[in-house]
N, C-alpha and C. Protein backbone atom coordinates (compact mmCIF):
# COMPACT_ATOMS: atom_id res chain seq x y z
N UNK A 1 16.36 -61.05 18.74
CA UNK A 1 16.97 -59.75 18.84
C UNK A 1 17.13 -59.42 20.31
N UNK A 2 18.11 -58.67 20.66
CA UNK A 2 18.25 -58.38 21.99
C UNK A 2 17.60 -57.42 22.19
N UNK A 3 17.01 -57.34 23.99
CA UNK A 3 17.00 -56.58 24.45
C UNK A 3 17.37 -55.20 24.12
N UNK A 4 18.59 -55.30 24.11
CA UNK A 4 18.96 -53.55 23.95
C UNK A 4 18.85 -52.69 22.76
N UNK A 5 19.16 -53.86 21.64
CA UNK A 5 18.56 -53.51 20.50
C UNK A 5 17.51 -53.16 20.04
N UNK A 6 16.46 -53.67 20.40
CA UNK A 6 14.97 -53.31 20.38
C UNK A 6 15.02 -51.76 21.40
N UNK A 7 15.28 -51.79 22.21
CA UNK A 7 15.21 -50.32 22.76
C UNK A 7 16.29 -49.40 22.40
N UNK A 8 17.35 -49.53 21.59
CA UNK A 8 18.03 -48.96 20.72
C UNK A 8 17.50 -48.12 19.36
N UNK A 9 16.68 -49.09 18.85
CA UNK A 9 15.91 -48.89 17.62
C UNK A 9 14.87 -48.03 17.98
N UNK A 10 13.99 -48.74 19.39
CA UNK A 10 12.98 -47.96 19.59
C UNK A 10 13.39 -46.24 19.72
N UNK A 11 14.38 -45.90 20.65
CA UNK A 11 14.43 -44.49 20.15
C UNK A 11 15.12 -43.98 19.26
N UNK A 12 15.98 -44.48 18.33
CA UNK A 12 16.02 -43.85 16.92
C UNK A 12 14.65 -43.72 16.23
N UNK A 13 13.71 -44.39 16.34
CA UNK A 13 12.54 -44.58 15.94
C UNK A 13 11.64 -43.32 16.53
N UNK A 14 11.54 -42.98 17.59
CA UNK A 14 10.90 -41.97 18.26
C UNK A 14 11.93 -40.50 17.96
N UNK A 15 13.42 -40.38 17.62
CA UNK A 15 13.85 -39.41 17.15
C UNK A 15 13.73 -38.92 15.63
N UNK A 16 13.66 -39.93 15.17
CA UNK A 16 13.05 -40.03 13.33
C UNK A 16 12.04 -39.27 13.31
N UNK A 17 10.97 -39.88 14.58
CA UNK A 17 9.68 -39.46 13.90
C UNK A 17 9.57 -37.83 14.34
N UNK A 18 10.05 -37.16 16.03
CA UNK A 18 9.85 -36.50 16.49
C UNK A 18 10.69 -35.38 15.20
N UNK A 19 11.95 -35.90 14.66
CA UNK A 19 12.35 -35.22 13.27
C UNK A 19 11.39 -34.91 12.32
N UNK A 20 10.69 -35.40 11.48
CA UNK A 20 9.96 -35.39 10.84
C UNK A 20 8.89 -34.71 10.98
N UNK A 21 8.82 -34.86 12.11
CA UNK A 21 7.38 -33.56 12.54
C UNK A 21 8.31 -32.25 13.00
N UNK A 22 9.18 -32.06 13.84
CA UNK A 22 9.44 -30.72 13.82
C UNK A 22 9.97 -30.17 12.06
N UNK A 23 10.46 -31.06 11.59
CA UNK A 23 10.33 -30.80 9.98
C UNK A 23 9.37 -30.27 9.43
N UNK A 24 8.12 -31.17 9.61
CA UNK A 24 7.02 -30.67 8.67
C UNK A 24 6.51 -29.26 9.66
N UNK A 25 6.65 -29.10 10.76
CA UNK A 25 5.72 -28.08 11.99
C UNK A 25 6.45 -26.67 11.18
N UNK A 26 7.85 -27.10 11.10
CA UNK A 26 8.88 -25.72 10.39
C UNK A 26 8.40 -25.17 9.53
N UNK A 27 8.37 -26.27 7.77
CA UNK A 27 8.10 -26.18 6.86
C UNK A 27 6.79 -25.44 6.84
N UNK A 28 5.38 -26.17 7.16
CA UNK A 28 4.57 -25.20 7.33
C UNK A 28 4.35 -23.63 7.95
N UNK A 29 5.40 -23.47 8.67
CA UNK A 29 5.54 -22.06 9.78
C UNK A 29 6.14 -21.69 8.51
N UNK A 30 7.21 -21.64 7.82
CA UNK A 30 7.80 -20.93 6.89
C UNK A 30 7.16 -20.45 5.95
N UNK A 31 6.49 -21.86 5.06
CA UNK A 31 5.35 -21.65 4.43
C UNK A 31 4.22 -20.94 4.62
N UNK A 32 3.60 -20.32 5.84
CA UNK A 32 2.49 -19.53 6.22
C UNK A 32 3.15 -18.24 6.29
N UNK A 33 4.60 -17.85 6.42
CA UNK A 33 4.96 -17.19 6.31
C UNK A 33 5.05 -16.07 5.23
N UNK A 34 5.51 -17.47 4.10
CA UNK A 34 5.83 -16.91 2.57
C UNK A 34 4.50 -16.21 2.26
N UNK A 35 3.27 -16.95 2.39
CA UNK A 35 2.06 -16.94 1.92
C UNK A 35 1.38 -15.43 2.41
N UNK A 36 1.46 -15.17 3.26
CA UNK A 36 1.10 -13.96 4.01
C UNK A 36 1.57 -12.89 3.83
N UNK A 37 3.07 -12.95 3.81
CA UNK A 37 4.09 -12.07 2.65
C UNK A 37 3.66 -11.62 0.90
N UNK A 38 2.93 -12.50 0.61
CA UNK A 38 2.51 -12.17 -0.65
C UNK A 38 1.82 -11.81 -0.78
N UNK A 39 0.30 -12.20 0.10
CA UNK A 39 -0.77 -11.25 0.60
C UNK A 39 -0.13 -10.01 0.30
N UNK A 40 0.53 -9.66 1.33
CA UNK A 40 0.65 -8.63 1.07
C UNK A 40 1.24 -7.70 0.33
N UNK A 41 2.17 -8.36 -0.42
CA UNK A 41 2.68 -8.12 -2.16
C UNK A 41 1.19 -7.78 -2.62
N UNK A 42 1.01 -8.86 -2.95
CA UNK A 42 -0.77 -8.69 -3.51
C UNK A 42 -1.62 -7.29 -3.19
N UNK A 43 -2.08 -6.65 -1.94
CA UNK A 43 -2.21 -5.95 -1.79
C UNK A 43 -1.74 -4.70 -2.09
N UNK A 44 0.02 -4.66 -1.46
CA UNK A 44 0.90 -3.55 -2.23
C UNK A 44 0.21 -3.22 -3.72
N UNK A 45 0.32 -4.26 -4.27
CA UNK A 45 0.19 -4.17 -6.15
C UNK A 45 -1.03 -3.53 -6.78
N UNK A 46 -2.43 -3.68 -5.35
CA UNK A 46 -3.50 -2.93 -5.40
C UNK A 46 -3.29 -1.65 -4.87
N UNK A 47 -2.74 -1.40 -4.53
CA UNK A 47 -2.74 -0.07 -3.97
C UNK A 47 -1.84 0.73 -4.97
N UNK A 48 -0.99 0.23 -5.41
CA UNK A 48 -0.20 0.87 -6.52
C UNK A 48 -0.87 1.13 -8.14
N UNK A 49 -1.78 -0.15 -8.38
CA UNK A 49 -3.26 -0.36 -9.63
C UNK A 49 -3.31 1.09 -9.61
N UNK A 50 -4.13 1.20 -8.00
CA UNK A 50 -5.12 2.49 -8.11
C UNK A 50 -4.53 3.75 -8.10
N UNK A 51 -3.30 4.50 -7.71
CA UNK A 51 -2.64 5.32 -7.58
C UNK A 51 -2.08 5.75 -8.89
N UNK A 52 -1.95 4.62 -9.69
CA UNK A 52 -1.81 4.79 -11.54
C UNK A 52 -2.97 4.96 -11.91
N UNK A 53 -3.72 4.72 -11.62
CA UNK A 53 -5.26 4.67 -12.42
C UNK A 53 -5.65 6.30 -11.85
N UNK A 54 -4.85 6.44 -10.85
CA UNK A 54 -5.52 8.33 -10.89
C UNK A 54 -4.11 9.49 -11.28
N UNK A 55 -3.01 8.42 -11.30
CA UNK A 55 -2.17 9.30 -11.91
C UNK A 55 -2.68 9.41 -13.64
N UNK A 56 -2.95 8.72 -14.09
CA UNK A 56 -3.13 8.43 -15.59
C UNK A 56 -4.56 9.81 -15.81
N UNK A 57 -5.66 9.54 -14.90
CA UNK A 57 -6.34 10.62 -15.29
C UNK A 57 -6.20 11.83 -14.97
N UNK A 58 -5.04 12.28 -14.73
CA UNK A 58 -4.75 13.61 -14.51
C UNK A 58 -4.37 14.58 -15.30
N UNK A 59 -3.80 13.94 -16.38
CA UNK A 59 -3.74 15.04 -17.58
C UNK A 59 -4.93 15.42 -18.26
N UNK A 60 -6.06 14.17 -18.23
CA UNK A 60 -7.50 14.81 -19.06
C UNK A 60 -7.81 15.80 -18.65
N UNK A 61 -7.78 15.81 -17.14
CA UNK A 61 -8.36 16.34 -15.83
C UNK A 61 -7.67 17.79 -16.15
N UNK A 62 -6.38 17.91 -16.09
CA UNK A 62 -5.89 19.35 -16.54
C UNK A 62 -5.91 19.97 -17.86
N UNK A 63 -6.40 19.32 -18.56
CA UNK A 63 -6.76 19.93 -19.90
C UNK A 63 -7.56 20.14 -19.92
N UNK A 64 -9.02 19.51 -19.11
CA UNK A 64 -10.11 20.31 -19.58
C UNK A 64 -10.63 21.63 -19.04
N UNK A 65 -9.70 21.60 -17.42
CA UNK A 65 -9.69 22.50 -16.78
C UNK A 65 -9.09 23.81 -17.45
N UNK A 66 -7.93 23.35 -17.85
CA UNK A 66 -7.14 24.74 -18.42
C UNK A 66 -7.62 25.56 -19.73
N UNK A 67 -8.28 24.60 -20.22
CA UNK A 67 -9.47 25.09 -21.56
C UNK A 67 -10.35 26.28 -20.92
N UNK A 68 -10.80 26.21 -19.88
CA UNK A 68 -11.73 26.97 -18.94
C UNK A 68 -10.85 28.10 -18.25
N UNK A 69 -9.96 27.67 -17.72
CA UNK A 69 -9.02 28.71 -16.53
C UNK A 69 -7.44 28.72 -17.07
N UNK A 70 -7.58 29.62 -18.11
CA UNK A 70 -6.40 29.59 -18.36
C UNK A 70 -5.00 30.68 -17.54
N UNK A 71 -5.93 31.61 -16.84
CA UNK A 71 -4.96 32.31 -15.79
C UNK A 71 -4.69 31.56 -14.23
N UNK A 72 -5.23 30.21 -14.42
CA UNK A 72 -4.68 29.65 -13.17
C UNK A 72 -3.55 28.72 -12.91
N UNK A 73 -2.25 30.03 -13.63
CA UNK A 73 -0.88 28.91 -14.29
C UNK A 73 -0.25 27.71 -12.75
N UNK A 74 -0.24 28.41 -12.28
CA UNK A 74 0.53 28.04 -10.51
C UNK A 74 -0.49 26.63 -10.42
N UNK A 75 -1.85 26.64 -10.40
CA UNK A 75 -2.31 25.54 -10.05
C UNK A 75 -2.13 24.14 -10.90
N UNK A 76 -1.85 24.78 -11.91
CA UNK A 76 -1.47 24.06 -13.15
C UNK A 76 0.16 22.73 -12.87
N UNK A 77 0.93 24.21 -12.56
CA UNK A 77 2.49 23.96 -12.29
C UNK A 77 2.56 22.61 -11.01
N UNK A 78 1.38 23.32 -10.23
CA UNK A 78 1.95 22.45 -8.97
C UNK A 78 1.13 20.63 -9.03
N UNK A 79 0.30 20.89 -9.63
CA UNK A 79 -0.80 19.57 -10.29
C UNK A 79 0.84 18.66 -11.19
N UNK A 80 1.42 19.64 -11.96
CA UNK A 80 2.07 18.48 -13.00
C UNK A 80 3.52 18.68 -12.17
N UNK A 81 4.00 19.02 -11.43
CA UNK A 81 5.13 19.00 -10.16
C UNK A 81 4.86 17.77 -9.39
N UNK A 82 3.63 17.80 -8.56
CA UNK A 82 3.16 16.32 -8.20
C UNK A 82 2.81 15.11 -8.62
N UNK A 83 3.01 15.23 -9.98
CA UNK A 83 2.62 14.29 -10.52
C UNK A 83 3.91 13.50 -11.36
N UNK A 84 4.92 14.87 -11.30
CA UNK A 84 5.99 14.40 -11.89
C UNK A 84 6.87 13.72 -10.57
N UNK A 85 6.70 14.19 -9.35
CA UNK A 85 7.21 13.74 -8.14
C UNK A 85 6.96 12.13 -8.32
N UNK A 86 5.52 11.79 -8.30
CA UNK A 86 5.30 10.73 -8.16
C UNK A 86 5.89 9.85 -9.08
N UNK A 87 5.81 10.16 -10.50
CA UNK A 87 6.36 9.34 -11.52
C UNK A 87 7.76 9.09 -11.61
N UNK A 88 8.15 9.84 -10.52
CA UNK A 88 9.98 9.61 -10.58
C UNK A 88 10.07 8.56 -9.40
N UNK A 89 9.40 8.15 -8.83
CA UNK A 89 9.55 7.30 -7.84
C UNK A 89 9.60 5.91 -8.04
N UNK A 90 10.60 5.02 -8.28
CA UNK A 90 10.43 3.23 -8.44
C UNK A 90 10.03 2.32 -7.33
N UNK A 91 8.66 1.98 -7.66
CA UNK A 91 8.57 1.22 -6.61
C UNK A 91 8.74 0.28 -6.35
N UNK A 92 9.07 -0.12 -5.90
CA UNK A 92 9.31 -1.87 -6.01
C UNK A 92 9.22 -2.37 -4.36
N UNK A 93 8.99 -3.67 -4.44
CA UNK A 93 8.46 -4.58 -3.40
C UNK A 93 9.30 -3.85 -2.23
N UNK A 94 10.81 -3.76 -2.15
CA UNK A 94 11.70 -3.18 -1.19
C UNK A 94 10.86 -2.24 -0.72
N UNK A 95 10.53 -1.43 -0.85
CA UNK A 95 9.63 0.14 -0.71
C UNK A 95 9.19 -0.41 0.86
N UNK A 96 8.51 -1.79 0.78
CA UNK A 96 8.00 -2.10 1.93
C UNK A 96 8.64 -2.51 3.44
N UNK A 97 9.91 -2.73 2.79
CA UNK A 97 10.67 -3.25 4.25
C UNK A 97 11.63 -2.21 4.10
N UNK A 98 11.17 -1.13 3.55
CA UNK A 98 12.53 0.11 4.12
C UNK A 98 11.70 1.87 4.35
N UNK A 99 11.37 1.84 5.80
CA UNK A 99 10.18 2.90 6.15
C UNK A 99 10.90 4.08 5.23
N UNK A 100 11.84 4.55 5.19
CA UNK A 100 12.31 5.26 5.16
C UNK A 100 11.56 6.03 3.06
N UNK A 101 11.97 4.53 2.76
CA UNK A 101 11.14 4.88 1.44
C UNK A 101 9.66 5.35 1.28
N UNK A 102 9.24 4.22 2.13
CA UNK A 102 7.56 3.90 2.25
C UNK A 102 7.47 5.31 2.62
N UNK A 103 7.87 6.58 3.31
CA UNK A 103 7.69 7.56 3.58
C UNK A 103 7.52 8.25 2.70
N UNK A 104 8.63 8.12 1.91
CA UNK A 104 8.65 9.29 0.80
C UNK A 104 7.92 9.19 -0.56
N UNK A 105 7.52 7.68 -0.61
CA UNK A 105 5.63 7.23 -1.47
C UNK A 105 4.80 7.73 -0.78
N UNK A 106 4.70 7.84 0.64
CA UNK A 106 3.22 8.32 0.71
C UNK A 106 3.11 9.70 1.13
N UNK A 107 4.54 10.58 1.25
CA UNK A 107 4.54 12.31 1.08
C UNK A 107 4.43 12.54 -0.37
N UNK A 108 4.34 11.76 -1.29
CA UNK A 108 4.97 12.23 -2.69
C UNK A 108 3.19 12.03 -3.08
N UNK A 109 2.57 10.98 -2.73
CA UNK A 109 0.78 10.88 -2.83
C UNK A 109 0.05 11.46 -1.97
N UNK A 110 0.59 12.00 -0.90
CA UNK A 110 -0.09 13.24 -0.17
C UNK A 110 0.07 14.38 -1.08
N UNK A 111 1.31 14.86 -1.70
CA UNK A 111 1.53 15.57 -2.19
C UNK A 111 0.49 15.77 -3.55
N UNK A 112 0.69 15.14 -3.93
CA UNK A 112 -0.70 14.95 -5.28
C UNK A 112 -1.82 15.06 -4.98
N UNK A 113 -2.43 14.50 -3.91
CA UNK A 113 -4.04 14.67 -3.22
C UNK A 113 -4.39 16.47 -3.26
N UNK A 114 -3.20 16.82 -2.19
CA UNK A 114 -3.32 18.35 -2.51
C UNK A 114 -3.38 19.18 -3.46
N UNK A 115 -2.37 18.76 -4.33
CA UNK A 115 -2.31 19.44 -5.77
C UNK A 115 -3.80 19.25 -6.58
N UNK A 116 -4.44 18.25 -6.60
CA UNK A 116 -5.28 17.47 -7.19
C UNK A 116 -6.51 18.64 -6.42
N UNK A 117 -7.10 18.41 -4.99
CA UNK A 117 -7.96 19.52 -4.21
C UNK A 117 -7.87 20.52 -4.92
N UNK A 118 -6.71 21.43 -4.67
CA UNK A 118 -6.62 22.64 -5.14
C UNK A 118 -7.06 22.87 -6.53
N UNK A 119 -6.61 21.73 -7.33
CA UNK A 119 -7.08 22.21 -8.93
C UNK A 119 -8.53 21.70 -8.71
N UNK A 120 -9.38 20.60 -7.98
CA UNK A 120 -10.95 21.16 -8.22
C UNK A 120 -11.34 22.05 -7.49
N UNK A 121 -10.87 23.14 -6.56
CA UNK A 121 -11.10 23.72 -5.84
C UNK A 121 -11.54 25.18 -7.02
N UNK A 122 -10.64 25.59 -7.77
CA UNK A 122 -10.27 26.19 -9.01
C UNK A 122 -11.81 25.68 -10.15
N UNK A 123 -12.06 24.98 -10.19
CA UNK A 123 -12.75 24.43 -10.84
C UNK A 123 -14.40 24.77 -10.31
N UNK A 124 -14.40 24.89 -9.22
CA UNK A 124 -15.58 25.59 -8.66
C UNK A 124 -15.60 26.85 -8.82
N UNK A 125 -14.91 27.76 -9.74
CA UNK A 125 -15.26 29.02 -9.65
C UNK A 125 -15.73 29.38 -11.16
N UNK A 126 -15.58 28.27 -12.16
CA UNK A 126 -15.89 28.39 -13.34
C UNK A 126 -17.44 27.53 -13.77
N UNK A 127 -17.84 28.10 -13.42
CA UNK A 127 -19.77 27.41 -13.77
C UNK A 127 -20.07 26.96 -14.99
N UNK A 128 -19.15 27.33 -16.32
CA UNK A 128 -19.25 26.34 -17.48
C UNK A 128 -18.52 25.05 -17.33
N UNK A 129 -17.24 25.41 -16.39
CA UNK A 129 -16.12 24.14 -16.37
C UNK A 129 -17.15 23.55 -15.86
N UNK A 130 -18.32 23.44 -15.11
CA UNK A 130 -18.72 22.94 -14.00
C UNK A 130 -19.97 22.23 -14.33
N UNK A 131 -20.10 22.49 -15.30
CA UNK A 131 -21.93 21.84 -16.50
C UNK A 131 -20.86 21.05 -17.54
N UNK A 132 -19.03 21.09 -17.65
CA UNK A 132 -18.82 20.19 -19.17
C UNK A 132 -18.80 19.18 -18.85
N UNK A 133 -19.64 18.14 -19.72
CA UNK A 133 -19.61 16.87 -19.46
C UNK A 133 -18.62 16.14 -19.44
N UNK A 134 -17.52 16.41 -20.10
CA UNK A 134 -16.34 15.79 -19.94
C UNK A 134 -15.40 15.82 -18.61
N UNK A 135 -15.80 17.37 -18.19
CA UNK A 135 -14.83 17.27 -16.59
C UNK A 135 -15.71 16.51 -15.78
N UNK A 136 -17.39 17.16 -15.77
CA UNK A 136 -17.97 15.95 -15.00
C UNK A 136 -17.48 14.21 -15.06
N UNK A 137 -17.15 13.68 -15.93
CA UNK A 137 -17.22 12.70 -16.12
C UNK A 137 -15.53 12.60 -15.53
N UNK A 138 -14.76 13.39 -15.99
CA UNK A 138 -13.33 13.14 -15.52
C UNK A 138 -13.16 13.50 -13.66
N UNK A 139 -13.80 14.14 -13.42
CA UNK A 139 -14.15 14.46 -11.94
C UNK A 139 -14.69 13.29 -11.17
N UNK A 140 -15.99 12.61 -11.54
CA UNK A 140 -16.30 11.23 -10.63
C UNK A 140 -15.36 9.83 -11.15
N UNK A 141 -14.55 9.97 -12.33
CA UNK A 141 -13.44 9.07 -12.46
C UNK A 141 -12.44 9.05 -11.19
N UNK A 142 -12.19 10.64 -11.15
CA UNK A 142 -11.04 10.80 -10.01
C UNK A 142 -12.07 10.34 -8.56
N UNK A 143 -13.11 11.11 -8.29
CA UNK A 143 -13.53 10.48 -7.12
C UNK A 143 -13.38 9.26 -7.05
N UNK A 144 -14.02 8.36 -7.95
CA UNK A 144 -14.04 7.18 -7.68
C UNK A 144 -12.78 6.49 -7.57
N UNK A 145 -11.67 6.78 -8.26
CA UNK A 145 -10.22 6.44 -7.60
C UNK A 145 -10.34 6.32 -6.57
N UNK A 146 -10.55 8.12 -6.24
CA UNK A 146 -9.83 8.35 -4.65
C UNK A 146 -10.53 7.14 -3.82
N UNK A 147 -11.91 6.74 -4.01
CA UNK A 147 -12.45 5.93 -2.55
C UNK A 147 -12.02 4.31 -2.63
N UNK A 148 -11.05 4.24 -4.36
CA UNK A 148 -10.73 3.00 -4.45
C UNK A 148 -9.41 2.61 -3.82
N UNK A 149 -8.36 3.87 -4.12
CA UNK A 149 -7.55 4.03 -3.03
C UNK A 149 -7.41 4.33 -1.49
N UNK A 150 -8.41 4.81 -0.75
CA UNK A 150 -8.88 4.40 0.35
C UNK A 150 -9.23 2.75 0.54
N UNK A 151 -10.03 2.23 0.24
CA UNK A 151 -10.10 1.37 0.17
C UNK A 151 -9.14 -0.21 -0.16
N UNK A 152 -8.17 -0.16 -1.32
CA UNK A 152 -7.07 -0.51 -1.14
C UNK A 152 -6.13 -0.40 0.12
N UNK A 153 -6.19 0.85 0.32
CA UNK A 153 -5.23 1.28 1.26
C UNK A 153 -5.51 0.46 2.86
N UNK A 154 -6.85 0.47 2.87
CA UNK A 154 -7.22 -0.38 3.70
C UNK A 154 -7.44 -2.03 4.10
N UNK A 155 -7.85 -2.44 2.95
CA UNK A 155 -7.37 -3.47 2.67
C UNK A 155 -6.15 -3.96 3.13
N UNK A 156 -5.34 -2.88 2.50
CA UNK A 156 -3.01 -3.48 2.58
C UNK A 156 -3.09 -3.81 4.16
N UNK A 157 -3.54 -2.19 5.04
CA UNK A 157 -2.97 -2.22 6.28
C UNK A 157 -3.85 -3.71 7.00
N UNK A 158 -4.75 -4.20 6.77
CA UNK A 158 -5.25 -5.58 7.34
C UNK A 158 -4.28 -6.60 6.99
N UNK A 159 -4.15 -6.53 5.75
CA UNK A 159 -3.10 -7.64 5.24
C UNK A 159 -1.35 -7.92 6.23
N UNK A 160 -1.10 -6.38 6.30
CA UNK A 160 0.02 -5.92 7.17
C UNK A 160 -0.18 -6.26 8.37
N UNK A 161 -1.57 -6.08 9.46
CA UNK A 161 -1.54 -6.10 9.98
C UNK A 161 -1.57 -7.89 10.54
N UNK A 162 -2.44 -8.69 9.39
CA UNK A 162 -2.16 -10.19 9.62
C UNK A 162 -0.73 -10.63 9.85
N UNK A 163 0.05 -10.05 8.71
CA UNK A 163 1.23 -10.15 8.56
C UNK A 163 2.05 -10.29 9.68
N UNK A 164 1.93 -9.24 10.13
CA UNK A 164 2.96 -8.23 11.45
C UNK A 164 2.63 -9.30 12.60
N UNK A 165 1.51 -9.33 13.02
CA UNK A 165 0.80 -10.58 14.30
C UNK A 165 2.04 -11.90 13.93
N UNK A 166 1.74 -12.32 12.85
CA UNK A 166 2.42 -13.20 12.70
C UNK A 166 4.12 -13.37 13.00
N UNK A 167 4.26 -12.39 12.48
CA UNK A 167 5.83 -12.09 12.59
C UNK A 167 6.46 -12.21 13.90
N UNK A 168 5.12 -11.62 14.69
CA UNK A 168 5.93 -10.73 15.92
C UNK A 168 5.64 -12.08 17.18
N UNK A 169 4.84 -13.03 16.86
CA UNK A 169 4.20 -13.93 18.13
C UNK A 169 4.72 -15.21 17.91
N UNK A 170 4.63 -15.59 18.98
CA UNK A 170 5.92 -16.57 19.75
C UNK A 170 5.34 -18.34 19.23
N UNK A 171 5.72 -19.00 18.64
CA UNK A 171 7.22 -18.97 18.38
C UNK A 171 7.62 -18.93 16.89
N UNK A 172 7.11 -18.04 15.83
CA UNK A 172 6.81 -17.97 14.19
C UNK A 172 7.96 -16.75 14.34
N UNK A 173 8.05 -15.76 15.81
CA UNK A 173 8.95 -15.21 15.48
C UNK A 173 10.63 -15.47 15.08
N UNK A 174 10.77 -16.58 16.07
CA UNK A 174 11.96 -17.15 15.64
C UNK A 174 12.30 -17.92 14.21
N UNK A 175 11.25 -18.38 13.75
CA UNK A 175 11.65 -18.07 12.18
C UNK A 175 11.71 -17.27 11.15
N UNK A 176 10.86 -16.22 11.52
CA UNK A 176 10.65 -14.93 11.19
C UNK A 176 11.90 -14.20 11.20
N UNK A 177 12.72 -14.38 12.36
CA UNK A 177 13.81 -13.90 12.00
C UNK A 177 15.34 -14.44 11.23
N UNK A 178 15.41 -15.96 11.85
CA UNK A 178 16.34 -16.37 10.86
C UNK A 178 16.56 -16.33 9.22
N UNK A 179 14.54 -16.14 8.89
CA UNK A 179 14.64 -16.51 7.53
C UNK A 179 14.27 -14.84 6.76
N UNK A 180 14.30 -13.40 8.04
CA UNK A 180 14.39 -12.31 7.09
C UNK A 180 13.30 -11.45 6.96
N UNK A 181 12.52 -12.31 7.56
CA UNK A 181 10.87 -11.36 7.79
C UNK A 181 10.59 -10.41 8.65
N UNK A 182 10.78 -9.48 8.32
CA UNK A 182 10.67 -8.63 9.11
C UNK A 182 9.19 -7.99 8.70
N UNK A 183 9.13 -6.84 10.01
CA UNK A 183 7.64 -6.34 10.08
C UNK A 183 7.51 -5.12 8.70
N UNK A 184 6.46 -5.11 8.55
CA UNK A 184 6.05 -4.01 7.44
C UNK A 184 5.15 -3.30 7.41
N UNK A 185 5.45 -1.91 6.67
CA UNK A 185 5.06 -0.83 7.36
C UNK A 185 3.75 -0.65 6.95
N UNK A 186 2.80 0.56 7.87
CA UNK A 186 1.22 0.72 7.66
C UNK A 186 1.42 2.05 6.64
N UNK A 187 -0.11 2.14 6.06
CA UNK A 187 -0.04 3.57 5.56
C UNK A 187 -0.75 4.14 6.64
N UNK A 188 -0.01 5.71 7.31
CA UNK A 188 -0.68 6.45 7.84
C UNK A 188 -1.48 7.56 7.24
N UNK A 189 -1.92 8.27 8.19
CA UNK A 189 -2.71 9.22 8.05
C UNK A 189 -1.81 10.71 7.56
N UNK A 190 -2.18 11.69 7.35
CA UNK A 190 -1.20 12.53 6.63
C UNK A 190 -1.23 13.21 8.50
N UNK A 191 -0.07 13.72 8.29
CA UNK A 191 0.00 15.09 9.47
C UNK A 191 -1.13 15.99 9.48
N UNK A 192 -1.70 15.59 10.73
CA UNK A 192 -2.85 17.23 10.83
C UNK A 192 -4.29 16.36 10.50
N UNK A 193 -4.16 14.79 10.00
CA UNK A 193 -5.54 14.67 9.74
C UNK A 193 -6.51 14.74 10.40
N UNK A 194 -6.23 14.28 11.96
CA UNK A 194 -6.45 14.11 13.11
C UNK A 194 -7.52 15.83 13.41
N UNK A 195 -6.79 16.73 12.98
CA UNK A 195 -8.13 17.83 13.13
C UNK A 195 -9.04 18.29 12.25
N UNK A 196 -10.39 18.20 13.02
CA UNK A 196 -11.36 18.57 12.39
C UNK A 196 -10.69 19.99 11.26
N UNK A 197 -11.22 19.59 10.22
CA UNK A 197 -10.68 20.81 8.70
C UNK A 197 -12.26 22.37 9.46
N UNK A 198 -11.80 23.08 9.54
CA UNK A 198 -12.23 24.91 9.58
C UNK A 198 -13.26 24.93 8.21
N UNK A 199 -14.92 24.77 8.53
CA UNK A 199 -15.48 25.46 7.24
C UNK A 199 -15.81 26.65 7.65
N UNK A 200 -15.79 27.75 6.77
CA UNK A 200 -16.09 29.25 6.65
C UNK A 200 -17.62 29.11 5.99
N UNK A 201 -18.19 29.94 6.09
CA UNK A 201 -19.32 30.21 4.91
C UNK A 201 -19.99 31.88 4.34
């Protein structure tokens, strides 16, 4: 074999291979991509579990109350207003790569937190509502939501935040963008959380 041939071959041979690995280097970058993306699907899907799991106990929750307080119509109205807010909302995976939505899920579950306060707030002024075993029991249901949705919630934004690192650092971003990945959004804090809440006594 000639000379030139042998060093002909030799670098088709060294472009094959150097192919093959920026192939597989891609494939895996894409692939860590997908994977992390679902994370955080995954997460989303927990955070959404728990937000049903305290929408669902909210009607016990207002029935047993209203058995007790039946002149507290307004607190009533605005409990099943927020709750109907929320239930009109479709969520779906999109929710996450369009802030604009993701906003109006987590004003529409701010919105319910409040409604939700106010009606046990109501609930402290009735001292039988406050010994029935059934609201007791429907009351640390809802607590225990709420710290499961904290918790979820926290969870997501780690997941997001793995996510986002990834997205944004050099050089995963450049596939990140050809193939559509874009960054995704955190849950914040509501407006105003930031100040200490005023107790009276």
């Amino acid at each position: 074999m000639k000379r030139s041939t042998i060093i002909i071959l030799a670098v088709i041979g060294v472009i094959v291979l150097l192919g093959i690995g920026m192939f597989s280097w891609a494939t895996g970058m894409y692939n860590s991509l997908v994977r992390l993306d679902e994370t955080v699907n995954q997460a989303w899907s927990q955070v959404q579990n728990q937000y049903q799991r305290r929408l669902d106990l909210i009607p016990n929750l207002v029935e047993v109350v209203k058995g007790y307080a039946t002149h507290e119509r307004e607190v009533f109205e605005n409990v099943a207003e927020a709750r109907a807010g929320v239930g009109k909302l479709t969520v779906t995976p999109e929710v996450l790569n369009n802030p604009q939505m993701f906003q109006r899920f987590q004003e529409a579950q701010s919105s319910l937190s409040g409604a939700l306060s106010r009606l046990l707030a109501v609930a402290e002024n009735y001292p039988q509502l406050k010994a029935n075993e059934n609201f007791l029991q429907l009351q640390a249901q809802l607590e225990g939501t709420e710290n499961r949705i904290a918790v979820e919630r926290k969870r997501f934004n780690e997941v997001v935040q793995d996510y986002n690192i990834r997205v944004r650092t050099f050089p995963t971003s450049i596939f990140a963008g050809m193939f559509g990945f874009a960054q995704k959004q955190y849950f914040q804090a509501e407006p105003g959380a930031e100040k200490a809440p005023k107790v009276k006594f």
